[in-house]
N, C-alpha and C. Protein backbone atom coordinates (compact mmCIF):
# COMPACT_ATOMS: atom_id res chain seq x y z
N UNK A 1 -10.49 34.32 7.33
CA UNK A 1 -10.98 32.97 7.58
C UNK A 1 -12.37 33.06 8.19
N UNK A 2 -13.20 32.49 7.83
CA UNK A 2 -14.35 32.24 8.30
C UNK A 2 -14.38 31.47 9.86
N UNK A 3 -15.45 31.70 10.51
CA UNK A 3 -15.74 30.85 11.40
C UNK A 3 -16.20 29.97 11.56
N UNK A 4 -15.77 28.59 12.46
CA UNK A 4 -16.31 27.14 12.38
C UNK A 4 -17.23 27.24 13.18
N UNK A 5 -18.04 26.29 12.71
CA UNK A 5 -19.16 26.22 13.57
C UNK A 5 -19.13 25.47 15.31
N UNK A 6 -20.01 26.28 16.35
CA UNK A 6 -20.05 25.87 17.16
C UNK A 6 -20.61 24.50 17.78
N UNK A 7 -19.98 23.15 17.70
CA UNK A 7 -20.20 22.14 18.31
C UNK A 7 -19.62 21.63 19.32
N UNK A 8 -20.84 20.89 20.39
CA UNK A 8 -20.32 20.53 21.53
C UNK A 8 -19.80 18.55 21.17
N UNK A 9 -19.00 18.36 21.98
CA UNK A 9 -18.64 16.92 21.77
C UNK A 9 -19.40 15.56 21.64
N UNK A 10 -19.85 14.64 20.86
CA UNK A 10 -20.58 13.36 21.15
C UNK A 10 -19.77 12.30 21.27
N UNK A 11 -20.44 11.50 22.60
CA UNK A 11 -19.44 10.44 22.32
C UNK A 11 -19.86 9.42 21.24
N UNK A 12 -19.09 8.67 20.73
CA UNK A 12 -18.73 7.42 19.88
C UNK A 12 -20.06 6.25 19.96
N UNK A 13 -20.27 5.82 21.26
CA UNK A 13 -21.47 5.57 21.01
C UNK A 13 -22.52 5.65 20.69
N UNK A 14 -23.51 7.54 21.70
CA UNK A 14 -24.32 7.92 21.41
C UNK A 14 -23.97 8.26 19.43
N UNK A 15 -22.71 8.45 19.17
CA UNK A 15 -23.19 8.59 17.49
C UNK A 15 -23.32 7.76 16.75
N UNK A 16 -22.93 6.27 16.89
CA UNK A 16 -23.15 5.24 16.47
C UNK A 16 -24.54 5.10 16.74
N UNK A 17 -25.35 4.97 17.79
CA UNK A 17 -26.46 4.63 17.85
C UNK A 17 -27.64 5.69 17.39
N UNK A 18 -27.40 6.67 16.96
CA UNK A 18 -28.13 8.04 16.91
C UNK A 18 -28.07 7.28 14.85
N UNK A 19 -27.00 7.02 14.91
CA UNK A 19 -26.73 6.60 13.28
C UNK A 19 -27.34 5.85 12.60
N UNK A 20 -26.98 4.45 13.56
CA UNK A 20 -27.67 3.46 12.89
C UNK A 20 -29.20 3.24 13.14
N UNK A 21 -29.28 3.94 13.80
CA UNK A 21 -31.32 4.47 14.02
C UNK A 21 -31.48 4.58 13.00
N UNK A 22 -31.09 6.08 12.47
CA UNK A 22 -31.29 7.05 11.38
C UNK A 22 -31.34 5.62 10.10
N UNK A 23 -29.85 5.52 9.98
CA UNK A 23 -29.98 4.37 8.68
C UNK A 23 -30.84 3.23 8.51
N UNK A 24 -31.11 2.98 9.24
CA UNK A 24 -31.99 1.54 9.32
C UNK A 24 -33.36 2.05 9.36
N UNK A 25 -33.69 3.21 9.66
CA UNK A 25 -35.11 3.60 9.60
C UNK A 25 -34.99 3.97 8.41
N UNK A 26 -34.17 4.80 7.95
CA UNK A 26 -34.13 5.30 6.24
C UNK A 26 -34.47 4.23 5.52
N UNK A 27 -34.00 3.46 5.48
CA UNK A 27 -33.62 2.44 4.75
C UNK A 27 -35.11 1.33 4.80
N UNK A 28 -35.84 1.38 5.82
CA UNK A 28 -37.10 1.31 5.87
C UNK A 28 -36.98 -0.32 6.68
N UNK A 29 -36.29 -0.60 7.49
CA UNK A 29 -36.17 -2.16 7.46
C UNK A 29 -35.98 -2.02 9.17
N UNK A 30 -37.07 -3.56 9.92
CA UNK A 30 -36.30 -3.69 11.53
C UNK A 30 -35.01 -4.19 11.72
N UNK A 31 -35.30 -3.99 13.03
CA UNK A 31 -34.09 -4.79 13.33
C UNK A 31 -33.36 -5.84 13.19
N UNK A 32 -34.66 -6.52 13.11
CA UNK A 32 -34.84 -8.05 12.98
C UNK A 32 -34.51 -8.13 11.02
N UNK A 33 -34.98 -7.32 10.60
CA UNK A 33 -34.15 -7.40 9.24
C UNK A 33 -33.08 -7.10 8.83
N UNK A 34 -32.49 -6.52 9.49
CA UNK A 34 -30.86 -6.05 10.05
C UNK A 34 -30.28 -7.13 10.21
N UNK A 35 -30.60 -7.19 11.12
CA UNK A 35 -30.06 -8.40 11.88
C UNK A 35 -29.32 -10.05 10.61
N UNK A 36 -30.46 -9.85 10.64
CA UNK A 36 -30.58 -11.48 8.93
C UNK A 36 -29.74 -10.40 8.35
N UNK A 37 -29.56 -10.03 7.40
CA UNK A 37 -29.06 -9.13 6.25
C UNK A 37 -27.24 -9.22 6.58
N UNK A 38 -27.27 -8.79 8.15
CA UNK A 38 -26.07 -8.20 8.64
C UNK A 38 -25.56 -9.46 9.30
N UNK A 39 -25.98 -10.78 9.52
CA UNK A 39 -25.54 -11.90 10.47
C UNK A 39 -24.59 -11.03 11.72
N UNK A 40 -25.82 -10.13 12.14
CA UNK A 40 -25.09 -9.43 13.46
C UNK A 40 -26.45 -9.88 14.39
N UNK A 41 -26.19 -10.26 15.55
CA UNK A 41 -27.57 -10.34 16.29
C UNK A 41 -28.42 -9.29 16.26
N UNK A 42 -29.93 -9.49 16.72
CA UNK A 42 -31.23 -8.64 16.81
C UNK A 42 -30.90 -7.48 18.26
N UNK A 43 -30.22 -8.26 19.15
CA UNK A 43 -29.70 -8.28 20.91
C UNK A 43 -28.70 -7.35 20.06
N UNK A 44 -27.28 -7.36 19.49
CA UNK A 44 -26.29 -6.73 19.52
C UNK A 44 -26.93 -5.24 18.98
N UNK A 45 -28.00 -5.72 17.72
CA UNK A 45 -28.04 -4.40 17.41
C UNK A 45 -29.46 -3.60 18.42
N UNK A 46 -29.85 -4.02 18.63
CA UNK A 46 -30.43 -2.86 20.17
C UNK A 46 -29.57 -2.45 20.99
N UNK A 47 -28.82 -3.21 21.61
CA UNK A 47 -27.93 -2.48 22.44
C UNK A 47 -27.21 -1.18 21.52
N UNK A 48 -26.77 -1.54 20.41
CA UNK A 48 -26.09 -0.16 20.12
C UNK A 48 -27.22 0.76 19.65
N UNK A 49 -27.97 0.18 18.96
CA UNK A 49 -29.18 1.54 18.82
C UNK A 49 -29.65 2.62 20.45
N UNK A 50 -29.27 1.52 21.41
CA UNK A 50 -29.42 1.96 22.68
C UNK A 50 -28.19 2.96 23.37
N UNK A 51 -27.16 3.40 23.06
CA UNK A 51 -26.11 3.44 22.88
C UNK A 51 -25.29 2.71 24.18
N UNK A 52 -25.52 1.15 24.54
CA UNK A 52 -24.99 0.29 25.50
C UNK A 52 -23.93 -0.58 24.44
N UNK A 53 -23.92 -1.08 23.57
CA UNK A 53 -22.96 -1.52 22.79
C UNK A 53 -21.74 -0.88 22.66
N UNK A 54 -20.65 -1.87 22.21
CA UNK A 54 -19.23 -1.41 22.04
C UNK A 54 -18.68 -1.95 21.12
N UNK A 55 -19.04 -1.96 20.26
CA UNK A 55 -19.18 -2.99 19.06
C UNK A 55 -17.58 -3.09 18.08
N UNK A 56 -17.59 -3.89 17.57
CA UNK A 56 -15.57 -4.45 17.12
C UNK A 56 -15.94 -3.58 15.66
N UNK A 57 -14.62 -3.06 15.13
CA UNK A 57 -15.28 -2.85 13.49
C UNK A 57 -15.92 -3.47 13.05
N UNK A 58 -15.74 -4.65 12.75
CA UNK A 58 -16.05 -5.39 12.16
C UNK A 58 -17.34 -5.86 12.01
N UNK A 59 -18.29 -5.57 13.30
CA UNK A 59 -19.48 -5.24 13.39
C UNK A 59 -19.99 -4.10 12.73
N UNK A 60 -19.66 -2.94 12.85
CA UNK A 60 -19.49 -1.68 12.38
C UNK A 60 -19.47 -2.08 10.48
N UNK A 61 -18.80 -2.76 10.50
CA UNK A 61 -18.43 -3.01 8.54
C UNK A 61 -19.79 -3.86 8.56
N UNK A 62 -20.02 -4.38 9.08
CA UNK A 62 -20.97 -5.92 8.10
C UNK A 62 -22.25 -5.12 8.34
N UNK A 63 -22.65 -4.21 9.53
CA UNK A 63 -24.01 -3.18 9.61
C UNK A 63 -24.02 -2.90 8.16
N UNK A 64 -22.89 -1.90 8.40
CA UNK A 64 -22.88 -0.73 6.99
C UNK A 64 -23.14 -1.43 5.63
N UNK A 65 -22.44 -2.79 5.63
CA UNK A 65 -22.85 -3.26 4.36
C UNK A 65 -24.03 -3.60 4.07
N UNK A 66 -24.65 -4.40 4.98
CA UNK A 66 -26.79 -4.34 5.10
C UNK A 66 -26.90 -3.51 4.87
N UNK A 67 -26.76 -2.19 4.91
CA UNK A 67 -27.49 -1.33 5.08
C UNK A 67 -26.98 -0.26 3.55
N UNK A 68 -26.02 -0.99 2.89
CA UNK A 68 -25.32 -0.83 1.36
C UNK A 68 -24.83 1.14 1.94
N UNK A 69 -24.25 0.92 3.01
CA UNK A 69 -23.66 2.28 3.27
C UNK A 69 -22.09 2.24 3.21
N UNK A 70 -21.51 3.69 2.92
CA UNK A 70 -20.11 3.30 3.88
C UNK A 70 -19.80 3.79 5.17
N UNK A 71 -19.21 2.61 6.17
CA UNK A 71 -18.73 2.44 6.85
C UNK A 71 -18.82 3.66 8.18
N UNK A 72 -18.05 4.76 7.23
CA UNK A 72 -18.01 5.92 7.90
C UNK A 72 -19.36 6.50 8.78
N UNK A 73 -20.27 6.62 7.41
CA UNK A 73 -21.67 6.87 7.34
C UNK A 73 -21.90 7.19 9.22
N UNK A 74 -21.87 5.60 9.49
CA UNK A 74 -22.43 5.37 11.06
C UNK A 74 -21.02 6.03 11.78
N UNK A 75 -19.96 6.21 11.39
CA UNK A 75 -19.80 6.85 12.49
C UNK A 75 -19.27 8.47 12.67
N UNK A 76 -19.74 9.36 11.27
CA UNK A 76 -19.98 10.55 11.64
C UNK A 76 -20.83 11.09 12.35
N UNK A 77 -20.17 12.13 13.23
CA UNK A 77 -21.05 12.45 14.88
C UNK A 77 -21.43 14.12 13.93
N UNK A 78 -22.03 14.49 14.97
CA UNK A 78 -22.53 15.97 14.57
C UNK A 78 -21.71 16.93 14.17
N UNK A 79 -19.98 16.94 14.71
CA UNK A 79 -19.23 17.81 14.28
C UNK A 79 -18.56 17.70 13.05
N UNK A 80 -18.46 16.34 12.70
CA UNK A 80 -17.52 16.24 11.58
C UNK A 80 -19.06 16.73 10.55
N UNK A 81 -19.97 16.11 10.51
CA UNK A 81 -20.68 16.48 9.79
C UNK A 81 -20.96 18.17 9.55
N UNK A 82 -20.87 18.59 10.12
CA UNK A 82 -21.68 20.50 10.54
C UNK A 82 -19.74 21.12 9.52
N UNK A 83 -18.73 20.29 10.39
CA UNK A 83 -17.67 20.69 9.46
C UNK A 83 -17.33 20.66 8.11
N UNK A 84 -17.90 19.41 7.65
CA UNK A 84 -18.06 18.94 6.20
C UNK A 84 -19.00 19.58 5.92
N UNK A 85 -19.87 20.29 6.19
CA UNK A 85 -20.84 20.93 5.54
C UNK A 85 -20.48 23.03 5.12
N UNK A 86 -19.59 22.35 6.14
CA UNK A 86 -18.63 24.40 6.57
C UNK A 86 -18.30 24.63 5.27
N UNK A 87 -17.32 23.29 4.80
CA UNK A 87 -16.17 23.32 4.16
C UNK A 87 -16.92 24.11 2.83
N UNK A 88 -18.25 24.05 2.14
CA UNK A 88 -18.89 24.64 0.99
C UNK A 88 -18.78 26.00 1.39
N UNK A 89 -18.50 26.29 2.67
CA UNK A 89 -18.26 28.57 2.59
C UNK A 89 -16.55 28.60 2.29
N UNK A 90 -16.05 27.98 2.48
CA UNK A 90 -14.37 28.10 2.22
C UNK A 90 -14.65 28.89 0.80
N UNK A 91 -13.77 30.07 0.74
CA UNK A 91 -13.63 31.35 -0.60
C UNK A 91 -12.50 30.55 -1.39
N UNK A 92 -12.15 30.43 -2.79
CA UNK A 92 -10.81 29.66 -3.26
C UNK A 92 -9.28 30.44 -2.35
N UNK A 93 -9.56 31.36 -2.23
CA UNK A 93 -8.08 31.64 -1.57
C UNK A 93 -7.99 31.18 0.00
N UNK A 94 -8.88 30.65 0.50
CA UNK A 94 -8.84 29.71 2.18
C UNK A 94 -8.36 28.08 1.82
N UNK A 95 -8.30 27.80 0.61
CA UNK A 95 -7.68 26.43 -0.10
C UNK A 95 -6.14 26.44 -0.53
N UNK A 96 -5.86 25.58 -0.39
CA UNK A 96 -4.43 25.10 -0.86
C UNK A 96 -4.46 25.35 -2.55
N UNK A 97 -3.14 25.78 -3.25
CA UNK A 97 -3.54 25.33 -4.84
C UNK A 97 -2.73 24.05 -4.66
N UNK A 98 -2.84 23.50 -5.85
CA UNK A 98 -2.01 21.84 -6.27
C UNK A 98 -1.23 22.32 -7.69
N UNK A 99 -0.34 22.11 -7.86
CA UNK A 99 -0.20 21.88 -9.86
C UNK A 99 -0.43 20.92 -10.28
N UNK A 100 -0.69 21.56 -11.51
CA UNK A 100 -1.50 20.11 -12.03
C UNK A 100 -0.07 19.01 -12.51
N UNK A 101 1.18 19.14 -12.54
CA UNK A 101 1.61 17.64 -12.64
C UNK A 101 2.05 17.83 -11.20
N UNK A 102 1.92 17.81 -10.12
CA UNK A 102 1.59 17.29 -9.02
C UNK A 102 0.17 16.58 -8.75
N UNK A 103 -0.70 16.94 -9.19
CA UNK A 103 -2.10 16.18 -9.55
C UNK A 103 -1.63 14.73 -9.90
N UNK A 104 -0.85 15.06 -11.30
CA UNK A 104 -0.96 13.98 -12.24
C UNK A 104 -0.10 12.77 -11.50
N UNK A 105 1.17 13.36 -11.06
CA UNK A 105 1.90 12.45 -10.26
C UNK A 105 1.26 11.45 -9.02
N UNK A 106 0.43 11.89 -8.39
CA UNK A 106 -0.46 11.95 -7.15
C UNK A 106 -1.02 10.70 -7.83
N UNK A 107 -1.91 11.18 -8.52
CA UNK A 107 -2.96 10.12 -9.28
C UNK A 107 -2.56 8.90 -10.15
N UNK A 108 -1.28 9.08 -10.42
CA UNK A 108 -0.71 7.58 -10.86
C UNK A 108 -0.28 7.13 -10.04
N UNK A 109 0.12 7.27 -8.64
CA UNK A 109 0.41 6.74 -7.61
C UNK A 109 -0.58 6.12 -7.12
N UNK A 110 -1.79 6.75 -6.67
CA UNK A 110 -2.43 6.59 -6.15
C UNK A 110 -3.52 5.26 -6.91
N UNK A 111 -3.56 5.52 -8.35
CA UNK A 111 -4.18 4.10 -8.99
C UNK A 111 -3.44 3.06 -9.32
N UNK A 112 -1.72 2.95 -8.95
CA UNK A 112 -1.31 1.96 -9.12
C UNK A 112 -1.81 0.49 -8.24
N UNK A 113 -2.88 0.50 -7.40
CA UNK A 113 -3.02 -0.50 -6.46
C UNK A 113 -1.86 -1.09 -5.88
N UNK A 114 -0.65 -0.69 -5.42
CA UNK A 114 0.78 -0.54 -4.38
C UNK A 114 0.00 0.83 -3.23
N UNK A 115 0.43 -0.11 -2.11
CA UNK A 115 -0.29 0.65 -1.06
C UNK A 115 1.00 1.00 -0.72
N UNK A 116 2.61 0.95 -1.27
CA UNK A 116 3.18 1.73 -0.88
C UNK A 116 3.18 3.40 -1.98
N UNK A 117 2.92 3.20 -2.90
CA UNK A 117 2.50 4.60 -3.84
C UNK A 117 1.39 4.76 -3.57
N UNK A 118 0.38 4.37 -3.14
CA UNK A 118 -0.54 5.23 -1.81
C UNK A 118 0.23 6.29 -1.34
N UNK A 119 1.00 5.31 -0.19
CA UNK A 119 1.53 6.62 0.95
C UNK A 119 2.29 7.26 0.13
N UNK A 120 3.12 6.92 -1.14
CA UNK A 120 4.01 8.43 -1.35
C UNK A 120 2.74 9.34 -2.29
N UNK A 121 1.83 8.86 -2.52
CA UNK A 121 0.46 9.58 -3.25
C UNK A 121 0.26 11.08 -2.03
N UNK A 122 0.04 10.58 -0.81
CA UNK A 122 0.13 11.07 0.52
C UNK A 122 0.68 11.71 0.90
N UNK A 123 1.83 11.27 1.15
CA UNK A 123 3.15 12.31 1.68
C UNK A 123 3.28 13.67 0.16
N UNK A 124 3.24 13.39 -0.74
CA UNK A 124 3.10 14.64 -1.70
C UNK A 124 2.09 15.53 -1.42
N UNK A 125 0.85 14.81 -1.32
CA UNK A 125 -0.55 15.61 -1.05
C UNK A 125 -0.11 16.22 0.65
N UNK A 126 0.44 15.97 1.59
CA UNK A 126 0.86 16.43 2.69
C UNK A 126 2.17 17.16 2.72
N UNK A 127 2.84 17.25 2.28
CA UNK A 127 3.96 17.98 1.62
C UNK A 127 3.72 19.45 1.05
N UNK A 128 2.64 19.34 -0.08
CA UNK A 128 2.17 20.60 -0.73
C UNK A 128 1.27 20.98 0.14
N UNK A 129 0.85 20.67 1.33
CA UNK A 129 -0.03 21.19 1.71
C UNK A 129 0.53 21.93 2.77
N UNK A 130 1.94 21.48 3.54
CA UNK A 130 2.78 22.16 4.86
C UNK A 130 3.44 23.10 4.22
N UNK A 131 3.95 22.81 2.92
CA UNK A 131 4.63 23.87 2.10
C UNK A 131 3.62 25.30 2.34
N UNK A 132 2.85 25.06 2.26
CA UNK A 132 2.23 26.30 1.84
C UNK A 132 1.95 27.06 3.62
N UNK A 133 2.17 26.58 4.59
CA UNK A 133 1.87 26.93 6.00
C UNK A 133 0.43 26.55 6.73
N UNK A 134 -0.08 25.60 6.07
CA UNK A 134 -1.28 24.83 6.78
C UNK A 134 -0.57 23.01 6.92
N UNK A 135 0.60 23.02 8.15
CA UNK A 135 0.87 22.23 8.19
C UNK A 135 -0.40 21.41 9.31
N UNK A 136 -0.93 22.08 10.40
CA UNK A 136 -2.42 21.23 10.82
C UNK A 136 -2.87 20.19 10.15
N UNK A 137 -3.41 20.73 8.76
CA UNK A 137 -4.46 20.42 7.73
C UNK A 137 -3.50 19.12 6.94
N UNK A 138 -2.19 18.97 7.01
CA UNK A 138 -1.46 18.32 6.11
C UNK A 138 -1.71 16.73 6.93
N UNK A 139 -2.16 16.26 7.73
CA UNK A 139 -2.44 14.61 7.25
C UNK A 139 -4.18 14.47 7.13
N UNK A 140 -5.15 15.21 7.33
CA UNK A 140 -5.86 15.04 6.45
C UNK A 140 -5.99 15.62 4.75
N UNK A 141 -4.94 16.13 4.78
CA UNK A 141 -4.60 16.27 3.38
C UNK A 141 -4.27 14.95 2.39
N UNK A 142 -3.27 14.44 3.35
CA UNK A 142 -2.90 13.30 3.09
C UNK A 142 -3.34 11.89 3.00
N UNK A 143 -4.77 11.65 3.99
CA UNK A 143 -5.46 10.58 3.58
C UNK A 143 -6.59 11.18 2.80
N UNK A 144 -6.87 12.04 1.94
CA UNK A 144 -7.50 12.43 1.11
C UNK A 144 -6.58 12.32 -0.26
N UNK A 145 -5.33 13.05 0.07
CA UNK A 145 -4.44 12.96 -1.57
C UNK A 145 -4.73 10.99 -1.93
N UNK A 146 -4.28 10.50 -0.85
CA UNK A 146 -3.97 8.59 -1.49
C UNK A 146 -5.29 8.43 -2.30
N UNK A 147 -6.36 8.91 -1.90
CA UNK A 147 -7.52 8.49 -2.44
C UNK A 147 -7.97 9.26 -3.85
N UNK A 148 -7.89 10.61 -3.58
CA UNK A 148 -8.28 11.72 -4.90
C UNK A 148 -7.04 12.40 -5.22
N UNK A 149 -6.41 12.17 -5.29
CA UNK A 149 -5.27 13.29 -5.50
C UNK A 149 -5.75 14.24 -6.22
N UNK A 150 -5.27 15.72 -5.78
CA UNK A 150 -6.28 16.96 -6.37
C UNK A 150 -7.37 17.55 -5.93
N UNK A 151 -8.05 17.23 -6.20
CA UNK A 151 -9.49 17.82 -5.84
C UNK A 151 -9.81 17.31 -4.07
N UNK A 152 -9.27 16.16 -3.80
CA UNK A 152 -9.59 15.22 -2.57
C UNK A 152 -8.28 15.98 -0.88
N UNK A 153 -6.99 16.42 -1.74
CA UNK A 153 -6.10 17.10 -1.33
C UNK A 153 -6.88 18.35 -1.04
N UNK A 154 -7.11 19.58 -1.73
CA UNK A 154 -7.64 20.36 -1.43
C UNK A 154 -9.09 20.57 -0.12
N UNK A 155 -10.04 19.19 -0.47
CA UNK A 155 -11.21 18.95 0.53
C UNK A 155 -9.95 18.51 2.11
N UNK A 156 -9.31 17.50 1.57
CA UNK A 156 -8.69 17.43 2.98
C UNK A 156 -7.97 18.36 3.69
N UNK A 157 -7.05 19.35 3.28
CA UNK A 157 -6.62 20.39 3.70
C UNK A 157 -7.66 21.57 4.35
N UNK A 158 -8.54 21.80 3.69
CA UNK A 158 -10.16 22.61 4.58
C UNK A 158 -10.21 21.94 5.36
N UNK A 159 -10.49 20.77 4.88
CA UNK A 159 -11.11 19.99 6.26
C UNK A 159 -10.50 19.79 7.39
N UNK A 160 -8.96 19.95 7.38
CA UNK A 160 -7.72 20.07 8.56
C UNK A 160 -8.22 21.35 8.67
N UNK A 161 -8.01 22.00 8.13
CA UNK A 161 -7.95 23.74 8.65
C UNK A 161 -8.99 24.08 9.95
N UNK A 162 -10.00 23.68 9.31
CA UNK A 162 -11.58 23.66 10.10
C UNK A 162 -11.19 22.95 11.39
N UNK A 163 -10.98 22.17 11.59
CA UNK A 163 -10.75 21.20 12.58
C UNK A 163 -9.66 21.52 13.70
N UNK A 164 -8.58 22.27 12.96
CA UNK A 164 -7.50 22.51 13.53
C UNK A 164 -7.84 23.98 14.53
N UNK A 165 -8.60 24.69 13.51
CA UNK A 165 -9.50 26.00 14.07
C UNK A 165 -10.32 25.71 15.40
N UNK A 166 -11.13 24.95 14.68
CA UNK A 166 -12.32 24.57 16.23
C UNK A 166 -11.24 23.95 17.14
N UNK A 167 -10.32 23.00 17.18
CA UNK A 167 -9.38 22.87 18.34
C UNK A 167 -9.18 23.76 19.29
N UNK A 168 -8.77 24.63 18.41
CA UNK A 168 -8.03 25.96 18.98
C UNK A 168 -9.18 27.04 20.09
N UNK A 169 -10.37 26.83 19.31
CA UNK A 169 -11.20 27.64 20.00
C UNK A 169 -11.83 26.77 20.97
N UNK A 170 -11.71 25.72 20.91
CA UNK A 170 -12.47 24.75 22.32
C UNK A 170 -10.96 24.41 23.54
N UNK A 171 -9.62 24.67 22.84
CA UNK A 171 -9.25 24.79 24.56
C UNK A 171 -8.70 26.27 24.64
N UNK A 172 -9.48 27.54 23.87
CA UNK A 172 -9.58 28.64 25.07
C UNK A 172 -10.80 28.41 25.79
N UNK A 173 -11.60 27.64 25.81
CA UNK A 173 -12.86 27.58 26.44
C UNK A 173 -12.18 26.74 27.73
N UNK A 174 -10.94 26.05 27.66
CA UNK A 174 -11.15 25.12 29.08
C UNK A 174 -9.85 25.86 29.92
């Protein structure tokens, strides 16, 4: 197994506001055009660019949509990102396999629009993934299977692994 990368913790705010800097400057627009775009105040969004805000999702959703992002976007902090970026050294044998009519099963579940064959989309993609002894990795396996089944299973299972790893090595540190 490879090693995860060393990151220290951010809080929720400072990454929200470190974020929506970033996006809104990308994106080339003030605040004050934010603001109109997003029917979020000019005031709400300084404070969180400031990281003094505490903002409801729902604030969080109507930003991201001004700003034609998703959601998430603003609130990946430095680690999930540096992790999602790990996940491209994973060798194929540090991955889960899937079969492919477990794929197939997955994926008709998962496009039936029934958010209860979602979750059994899920519980399969988390299932094959404890089966194999990366039970850690098995519920981000699982909100990855509802969405991609296959290919999305496999990213979520690294992406548990990684996560489950750096856990491990930040409380021998305490």
């Amino acid at each position: 197994m490879t090693s995860t990368p060393n990151v220290t913790f951010e809080s929720p705010k400072a990454t929200l506001a470190t974020n929506l800097v970033i996006a809104r400057q990308a994106a080339g627009i003030t605040q004050r055009q934010l603001a109109d775009a997003s029917r979020i105040s000019r005031a709400t969004i300084a404070q969180l660019e400031t990281g003094c805000g505490d903002p409801r999702l729902t604030t969080i959703v109507e930003l991201a949509r001004a700003l034609q992002i998703p959601p998430i976007l603003l609130l990946v902090g430095a680690r999930e990102a540096r992790l999602l970026v790990h996940l491209t050294r994973h060798t194929p044998d540090e991955v889960p396999q899937v079969s492919q009519p477990l794929i197939q099963n997955m994926r008709e579940l998962a496009e039936s629009g029934f958010i209860r064959d979602r979750l059994r989309a899920a519980r399969l993609g988390a299932s094959a993934v404890a089966a194999q002894g990366l039970r850690p990795a098995s519920i981000s396996a699982a909100i990855f299977s509802s969405v991609a089944p296959g290919p999305g299973t496999v990213v979520g299972a690294a992406l548990g692994r990684l996560i489950a790893h750096q856990q491990k090595e930040v409380s021998h540190v305490y």
